[in-house]
PDB file of N, CA and C in Angstrom:
ATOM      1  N   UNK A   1      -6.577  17.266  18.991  1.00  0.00           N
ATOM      2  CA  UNK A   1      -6.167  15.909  19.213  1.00  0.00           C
ATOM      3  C   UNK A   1      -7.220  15.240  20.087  1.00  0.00           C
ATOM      4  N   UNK A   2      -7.695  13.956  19.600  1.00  0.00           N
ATOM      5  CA  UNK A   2      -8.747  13.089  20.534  1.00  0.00           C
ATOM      6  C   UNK A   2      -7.479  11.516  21.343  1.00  0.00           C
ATOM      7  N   UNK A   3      -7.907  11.547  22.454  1.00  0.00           N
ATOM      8  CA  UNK A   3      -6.956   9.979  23.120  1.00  0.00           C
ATOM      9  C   UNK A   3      -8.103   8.707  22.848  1.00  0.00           C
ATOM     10  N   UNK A   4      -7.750   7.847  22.718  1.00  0.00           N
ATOM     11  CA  UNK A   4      -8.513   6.898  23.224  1.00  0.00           C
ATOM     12  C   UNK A   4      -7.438   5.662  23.149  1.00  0.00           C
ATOM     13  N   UNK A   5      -7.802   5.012  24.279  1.00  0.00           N
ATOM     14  CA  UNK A   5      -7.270   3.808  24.823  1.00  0.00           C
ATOM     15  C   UNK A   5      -5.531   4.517  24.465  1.00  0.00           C
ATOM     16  N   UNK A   6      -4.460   3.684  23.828  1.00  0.00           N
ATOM     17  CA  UNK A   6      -2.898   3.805  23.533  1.00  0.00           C
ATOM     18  C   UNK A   6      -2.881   4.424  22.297  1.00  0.00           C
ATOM     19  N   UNK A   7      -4.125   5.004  21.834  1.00  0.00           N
ATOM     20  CA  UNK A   7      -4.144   5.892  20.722  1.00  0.00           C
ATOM     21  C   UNK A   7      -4.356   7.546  20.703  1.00  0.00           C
ATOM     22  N   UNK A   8      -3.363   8.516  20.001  1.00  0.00           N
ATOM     23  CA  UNK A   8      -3.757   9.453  19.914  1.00  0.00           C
ATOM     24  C   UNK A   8      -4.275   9.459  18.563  1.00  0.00           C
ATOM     25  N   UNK A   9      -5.046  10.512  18.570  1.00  0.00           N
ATOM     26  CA  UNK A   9      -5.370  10.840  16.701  1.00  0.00           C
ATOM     27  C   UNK A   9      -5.614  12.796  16.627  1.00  0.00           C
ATOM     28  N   UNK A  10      -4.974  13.037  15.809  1.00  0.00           N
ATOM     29  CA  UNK A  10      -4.837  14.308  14.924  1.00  0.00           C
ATOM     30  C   UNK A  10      -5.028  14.554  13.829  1.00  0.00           C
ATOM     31  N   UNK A  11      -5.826  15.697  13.514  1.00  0.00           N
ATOM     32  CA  UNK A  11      -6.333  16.081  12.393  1.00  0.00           C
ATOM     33  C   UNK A  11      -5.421  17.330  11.757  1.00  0.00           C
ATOM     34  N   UNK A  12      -4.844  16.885  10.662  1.00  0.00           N
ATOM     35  CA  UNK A  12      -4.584  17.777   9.536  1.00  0.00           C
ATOM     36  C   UNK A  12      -4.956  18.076   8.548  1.00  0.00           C
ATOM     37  N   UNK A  13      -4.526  17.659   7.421  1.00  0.00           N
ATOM     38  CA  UNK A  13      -5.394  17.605   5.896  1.00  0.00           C
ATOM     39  C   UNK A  13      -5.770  16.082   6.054  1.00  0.00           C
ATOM     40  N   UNK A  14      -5.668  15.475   7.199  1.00  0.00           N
ATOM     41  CA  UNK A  14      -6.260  13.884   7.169  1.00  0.00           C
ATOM     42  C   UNK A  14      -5.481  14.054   8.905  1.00  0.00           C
ATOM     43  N   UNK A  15      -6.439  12.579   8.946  1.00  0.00           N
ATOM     44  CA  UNK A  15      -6.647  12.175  10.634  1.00  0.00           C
ATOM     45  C   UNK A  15      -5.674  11.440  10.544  1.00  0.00           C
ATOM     46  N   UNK A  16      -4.275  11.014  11.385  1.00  0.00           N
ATOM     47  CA  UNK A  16      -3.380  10.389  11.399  1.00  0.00           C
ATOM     48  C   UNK A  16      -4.116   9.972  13.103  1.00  0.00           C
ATOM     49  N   UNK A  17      -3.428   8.685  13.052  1.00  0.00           N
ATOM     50  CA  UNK A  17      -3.399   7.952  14.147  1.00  0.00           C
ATOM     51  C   UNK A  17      -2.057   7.403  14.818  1.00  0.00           C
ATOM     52  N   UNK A  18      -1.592   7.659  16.032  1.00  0.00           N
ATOM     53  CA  UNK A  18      -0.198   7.371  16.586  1.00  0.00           C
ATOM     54  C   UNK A  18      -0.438   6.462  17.914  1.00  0.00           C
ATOM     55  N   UNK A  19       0.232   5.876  17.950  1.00  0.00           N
ATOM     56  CA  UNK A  19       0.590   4.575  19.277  1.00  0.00           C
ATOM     57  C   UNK A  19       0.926   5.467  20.134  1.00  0.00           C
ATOM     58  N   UNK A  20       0.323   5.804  21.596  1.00  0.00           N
ATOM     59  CA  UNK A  20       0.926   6.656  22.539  1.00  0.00           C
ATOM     60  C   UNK A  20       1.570   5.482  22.973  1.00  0.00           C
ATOM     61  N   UNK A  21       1.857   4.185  23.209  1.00  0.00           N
ATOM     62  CA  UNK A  21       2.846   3.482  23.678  1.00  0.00           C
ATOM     63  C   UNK A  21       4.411   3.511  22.745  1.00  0.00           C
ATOM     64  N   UNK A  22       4.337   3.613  21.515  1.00  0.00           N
ATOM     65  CA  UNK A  22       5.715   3.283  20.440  1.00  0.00           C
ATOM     66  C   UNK A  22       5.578   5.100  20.201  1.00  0.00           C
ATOM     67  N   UNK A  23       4.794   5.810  20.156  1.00  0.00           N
ATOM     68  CA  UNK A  23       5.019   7.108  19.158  1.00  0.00           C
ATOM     69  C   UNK A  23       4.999   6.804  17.564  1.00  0.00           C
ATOM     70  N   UNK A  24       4.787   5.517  17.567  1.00  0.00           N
ATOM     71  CA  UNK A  24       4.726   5.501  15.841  1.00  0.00           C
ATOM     72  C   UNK A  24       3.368   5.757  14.792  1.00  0.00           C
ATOM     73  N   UNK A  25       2.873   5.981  13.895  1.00  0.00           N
ATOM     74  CA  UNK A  25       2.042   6.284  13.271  1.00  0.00           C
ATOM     75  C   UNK A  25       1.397   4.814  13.081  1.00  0.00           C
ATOM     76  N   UNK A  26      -0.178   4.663  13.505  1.00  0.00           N
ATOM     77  CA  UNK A  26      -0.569   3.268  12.953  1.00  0.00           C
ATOM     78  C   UNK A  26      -1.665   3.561  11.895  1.00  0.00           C
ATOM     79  N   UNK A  27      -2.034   4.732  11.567  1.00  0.00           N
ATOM     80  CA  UNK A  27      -2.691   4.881  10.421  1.00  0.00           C
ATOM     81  C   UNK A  27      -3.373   6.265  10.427  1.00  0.00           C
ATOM     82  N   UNK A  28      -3.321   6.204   8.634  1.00  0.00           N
ATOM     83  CA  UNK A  28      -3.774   7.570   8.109  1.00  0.00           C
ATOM     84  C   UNK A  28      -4.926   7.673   7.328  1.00  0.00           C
ATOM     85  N   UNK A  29      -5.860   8.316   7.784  1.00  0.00           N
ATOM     86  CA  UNK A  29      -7.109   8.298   7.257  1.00  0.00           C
ATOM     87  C   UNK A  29      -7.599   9.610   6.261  1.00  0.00           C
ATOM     88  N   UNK A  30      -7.637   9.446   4.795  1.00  0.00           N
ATOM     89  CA  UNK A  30      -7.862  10.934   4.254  1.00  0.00           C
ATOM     90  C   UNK A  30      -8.970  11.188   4.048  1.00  0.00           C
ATOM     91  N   UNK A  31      -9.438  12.211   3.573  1.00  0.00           N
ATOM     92  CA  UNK A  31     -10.999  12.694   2.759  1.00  0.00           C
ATOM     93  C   UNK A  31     -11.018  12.388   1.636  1.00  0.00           C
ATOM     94  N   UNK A  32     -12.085  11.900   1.255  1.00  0.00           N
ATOM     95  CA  UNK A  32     -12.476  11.801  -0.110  1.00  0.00           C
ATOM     96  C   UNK A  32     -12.001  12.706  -1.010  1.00  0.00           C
ATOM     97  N   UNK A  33     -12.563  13.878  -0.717  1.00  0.00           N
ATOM     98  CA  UNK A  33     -12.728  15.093  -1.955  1.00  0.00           C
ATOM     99  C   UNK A  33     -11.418  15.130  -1.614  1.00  0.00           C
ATOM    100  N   UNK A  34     -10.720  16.403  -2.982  1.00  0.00           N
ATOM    101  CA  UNK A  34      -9.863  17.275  -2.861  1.00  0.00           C
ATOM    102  C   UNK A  34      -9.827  18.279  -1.931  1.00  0.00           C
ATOM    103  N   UNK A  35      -8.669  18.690  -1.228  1.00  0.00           N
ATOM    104  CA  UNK A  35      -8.755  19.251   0.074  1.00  0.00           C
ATOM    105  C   UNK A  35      -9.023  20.824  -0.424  1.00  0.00           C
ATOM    106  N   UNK A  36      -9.727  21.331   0.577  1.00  0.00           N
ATOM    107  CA  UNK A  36     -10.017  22.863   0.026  1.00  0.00           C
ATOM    108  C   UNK A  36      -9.013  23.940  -0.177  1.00  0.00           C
ATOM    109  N   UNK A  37      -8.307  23.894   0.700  1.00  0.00           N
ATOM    110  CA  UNK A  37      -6.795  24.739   0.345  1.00  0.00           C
ATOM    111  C   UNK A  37      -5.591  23.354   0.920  1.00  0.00           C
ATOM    112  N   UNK A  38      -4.429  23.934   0.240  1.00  0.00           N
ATOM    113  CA  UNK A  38      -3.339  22.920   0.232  1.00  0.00           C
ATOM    114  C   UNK A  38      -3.021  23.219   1.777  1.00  0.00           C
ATOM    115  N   UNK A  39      -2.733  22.185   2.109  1.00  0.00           N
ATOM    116  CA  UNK A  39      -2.073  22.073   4.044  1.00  0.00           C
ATOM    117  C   UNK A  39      -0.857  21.464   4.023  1.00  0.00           C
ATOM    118  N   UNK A  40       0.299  22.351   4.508  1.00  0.00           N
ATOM    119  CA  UNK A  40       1.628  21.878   4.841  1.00  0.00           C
ATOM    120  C   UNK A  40       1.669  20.271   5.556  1.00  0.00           C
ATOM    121  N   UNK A  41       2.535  19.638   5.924  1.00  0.00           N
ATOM    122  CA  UNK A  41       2.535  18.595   6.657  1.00  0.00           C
ATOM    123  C   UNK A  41       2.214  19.051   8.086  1.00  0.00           C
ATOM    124  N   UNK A  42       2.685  20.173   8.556  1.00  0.00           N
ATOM    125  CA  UNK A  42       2.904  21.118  10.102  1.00  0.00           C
ATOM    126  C   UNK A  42       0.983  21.576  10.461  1.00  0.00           C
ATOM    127  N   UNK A  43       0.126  21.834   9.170  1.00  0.00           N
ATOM    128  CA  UNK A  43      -0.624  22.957   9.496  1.00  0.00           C
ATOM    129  C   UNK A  43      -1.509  21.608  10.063  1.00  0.00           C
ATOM    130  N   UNK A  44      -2.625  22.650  10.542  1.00  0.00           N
ATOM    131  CA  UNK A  44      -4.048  22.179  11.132  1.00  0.00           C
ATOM    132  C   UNK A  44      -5.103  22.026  10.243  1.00  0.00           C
ATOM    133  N   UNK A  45      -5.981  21.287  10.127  1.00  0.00           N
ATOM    134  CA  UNK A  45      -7.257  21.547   9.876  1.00  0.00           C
ATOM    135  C   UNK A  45      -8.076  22.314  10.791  1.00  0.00           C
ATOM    136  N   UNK A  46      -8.456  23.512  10.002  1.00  0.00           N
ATOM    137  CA  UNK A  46      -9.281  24.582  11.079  1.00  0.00           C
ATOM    138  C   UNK A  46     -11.007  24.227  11.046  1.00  0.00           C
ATOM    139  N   UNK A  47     -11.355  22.647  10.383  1.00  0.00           N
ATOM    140  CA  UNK A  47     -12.443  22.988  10.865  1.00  0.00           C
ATOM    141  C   UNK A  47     -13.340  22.503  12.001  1.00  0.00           C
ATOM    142  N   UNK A  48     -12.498  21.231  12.776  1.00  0.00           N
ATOM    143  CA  UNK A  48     -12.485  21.581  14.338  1.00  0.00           C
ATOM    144  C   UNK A  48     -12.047  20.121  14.311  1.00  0.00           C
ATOM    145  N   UNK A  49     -11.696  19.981  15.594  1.00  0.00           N
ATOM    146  CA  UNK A  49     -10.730  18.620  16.615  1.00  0.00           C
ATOM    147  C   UNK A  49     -11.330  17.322  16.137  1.00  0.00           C
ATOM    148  N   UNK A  50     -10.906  16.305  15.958  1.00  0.00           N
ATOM    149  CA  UNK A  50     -11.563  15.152  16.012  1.00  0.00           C
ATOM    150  C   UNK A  50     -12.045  14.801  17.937  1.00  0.00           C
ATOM    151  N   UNK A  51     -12.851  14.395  17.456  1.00  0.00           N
ATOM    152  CA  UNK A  51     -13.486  13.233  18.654  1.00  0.00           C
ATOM    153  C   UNK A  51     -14.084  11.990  18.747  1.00  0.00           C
ATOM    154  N   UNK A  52     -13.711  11.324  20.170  1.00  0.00           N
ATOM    155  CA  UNK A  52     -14.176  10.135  20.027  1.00  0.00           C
ATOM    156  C   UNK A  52     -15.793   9.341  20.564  1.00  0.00           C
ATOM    157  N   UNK A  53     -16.455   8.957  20.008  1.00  0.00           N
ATOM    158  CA  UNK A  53     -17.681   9.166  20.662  1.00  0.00           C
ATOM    159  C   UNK A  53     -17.451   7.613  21.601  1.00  0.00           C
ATOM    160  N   UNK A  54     -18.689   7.841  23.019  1.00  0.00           N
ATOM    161  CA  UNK A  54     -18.521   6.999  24.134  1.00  0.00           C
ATOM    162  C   UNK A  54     -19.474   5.746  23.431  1.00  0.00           C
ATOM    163  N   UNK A  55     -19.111   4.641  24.006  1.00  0.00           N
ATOM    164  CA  UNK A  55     -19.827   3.384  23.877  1.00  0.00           C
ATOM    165  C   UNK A  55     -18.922   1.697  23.226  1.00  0.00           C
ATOM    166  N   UNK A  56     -19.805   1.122  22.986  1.00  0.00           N
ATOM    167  CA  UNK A  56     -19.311  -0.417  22.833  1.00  0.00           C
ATOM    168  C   UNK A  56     -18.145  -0.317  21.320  1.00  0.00           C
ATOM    169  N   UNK A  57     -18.708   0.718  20.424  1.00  0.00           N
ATOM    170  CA  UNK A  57     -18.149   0.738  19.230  1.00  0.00           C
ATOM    171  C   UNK A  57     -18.051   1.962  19.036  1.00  0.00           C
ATOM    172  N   UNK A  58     -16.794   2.611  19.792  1.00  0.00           N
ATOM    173  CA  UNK A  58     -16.321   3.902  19.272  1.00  0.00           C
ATOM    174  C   UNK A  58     -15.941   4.510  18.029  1.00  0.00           C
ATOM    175  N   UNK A  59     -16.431   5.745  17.512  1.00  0.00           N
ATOM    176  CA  UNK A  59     -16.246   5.833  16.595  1.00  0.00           C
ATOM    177  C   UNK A  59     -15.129   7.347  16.730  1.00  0.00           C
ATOM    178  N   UNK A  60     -13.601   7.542  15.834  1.00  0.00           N
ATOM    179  CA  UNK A  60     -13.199   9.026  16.085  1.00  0.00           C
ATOM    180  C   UNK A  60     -13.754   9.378  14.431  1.00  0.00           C
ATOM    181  N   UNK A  61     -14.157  10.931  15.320  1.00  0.00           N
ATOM    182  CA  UNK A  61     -15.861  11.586  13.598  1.00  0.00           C
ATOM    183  C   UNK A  61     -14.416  12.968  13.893  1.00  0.00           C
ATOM    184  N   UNK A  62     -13.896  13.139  12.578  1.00  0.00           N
ATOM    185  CA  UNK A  62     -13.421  14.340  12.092  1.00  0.00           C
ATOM    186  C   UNK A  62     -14.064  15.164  11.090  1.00  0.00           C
ATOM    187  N   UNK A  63     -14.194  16.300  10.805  1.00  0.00           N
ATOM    188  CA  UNK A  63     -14.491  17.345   9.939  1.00  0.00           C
ATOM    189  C   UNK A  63     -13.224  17.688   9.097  1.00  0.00           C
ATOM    190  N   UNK A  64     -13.760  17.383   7.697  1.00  0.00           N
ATOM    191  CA  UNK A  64     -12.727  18.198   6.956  1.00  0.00           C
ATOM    192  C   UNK A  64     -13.441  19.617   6.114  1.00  0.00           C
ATOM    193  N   UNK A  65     -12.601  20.529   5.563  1.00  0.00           N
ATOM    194  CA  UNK A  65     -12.803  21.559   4.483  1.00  0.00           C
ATOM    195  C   UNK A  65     -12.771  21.191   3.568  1.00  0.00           C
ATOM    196  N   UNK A  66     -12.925  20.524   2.110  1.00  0.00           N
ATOM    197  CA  UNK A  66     -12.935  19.938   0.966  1.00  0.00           C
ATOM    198  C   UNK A  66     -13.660  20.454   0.077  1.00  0.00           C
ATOM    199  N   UNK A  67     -13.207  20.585  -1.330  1.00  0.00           N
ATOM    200  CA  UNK A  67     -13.790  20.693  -2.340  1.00  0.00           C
ATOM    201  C   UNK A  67     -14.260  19.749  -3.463  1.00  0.00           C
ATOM    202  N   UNK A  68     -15.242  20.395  -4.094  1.00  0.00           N
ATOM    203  CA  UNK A  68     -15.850  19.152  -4.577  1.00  0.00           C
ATOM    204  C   UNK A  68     -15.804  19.642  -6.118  1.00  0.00           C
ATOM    205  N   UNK A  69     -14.699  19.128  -6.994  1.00  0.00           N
ATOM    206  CA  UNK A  69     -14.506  19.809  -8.280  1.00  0.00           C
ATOM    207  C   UNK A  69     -15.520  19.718  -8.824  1.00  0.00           C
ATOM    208  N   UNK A  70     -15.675  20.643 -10.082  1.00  0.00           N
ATOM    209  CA  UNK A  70     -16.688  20.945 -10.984  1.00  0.00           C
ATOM    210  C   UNK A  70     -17.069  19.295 -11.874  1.00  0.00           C
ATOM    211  N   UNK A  71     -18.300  19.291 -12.255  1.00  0.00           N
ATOM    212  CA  UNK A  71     -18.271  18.297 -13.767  1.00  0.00           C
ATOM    213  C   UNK A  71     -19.236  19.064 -14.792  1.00  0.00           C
ATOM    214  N   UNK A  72     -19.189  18.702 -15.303  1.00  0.00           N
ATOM    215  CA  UNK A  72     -19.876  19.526 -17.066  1.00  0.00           C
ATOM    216  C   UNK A  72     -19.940  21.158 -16.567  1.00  0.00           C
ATOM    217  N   UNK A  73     -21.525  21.356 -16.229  1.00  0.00           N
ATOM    218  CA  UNK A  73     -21.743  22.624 -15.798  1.00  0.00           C
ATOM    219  C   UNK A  73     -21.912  22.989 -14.186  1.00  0.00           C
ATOM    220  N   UNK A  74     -21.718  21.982 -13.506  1.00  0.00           N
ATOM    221  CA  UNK A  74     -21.933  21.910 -12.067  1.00  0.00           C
ATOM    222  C   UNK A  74     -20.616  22.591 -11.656  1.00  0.00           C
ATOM    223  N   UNK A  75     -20.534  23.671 -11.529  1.00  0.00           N
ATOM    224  CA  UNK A  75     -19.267  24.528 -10.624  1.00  0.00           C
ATOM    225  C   UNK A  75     -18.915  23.655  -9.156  1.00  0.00           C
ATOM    226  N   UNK A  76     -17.371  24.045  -9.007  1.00  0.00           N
ATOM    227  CA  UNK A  76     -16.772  23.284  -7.883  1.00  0.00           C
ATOM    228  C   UNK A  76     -17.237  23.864  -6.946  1.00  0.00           C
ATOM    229  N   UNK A  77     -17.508  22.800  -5.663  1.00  0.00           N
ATOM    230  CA  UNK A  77     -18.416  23.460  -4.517  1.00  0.00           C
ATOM    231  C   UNK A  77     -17.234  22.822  -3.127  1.00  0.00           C
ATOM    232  N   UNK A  78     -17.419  23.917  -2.463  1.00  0.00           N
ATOM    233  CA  UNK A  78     -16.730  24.123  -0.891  1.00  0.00           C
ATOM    234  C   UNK A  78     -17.490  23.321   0.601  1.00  0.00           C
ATOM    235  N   UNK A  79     -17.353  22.259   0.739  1.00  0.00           N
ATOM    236  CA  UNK A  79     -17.792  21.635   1.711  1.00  0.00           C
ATOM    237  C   UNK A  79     -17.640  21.161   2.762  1.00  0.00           C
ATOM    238  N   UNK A  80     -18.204  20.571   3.580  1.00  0.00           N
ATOM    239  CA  UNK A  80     -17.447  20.300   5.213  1.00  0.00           C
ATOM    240  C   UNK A  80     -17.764  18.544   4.675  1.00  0.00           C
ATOM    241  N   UNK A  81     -16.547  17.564   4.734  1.00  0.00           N
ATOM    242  CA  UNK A  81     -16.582  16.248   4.872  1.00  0.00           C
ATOM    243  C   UNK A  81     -16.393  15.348   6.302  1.00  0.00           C
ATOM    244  N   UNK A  82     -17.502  14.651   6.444  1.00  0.00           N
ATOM    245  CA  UNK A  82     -17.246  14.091   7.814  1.00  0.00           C
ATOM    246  C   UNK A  82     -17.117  12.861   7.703  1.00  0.00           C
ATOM    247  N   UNK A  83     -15.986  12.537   8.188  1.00  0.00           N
ATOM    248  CA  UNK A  83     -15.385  11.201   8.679  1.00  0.00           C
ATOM    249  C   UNK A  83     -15.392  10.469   9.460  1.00  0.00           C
ATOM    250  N   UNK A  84     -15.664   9.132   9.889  1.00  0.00           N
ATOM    251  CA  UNK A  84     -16.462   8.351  10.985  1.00  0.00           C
ATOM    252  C   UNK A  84     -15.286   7.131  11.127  1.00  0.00           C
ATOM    253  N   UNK A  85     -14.191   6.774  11.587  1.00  0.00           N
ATOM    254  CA  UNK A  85     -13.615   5.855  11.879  1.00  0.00           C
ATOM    255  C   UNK A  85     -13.896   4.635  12.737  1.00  0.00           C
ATOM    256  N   UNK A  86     -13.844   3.768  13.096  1.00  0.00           N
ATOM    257  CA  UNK A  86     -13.757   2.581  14.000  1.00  0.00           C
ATOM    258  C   UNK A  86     -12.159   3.100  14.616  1.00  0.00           C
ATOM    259  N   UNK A  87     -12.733   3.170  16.408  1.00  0.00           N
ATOM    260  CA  UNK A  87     -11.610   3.760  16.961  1.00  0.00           C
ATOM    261  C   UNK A  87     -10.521   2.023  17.144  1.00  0.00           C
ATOM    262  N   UNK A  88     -11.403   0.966  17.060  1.00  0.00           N
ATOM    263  CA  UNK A  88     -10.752  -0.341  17.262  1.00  0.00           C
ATOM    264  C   UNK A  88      -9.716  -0.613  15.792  1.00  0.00           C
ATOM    265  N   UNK A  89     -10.100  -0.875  14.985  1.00  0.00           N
ATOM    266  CA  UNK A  89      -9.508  -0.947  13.799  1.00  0.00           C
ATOM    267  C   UNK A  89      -9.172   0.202  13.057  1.00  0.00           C
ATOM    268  N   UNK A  90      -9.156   1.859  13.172  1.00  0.00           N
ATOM    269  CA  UNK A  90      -8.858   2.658  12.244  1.00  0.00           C
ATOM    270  C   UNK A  90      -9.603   2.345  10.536  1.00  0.00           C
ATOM    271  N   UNK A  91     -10.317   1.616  10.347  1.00  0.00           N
ATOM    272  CA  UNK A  91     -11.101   1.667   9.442  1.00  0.00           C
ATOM    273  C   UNK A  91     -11.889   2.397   8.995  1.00  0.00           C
ATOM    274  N   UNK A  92     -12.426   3.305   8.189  1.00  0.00           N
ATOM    275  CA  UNK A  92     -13.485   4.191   8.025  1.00  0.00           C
ATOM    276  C   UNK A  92     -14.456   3.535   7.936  1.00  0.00           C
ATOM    277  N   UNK A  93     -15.683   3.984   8.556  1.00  0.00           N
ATOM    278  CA  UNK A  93     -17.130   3.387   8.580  1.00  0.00           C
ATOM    279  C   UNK A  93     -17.875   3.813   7.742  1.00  0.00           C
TER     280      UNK A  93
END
């Protein structure tokens, strides 16, 4: 889990974002690819914490596990996807 400002954010099979003032969810951010193995609603993403980087335009950068299905003869490939949010708007950058 990364804080910043009245925001927490957690990484599962996607970065959810919660109001530490309401506890309510203000947004969910997924990965592109297909996720590499299926993740309960409960589990973690094991491939490490989100964080928020310091400065004028914070960004929270998560790591996902993802796969990248096959096309013609190109076999499906196993990858790390990184995610770059705007910690102000929850927008992906």
């Amino acid at each position: 889990m990364a804080l910043h400002k009245d925001k927490a954010y957690v990484a599962t099979d996607r970065l959810l974002a919660f109001s530490t003032t309401t506890g309510s969810l203000t947004a969910t951010i997924t990965p592109t690819a297909d996720a590499l193995s299926v993740l309960s609603r409960d589990d973690r993403n094991n491939a490490a914490p989100p964080v928020v980087t310091p400065g004028a335009d914070p960004l929270v950068l998560a790591p996902f596990f993802v796969r990248r299905p096959g096309v013609g003869a190109q076999a499906a490939t196993n990858l790390l996807e990184f995610t770059a949010t705007n910690a102000s708007s929850d927008k992906v950058d």
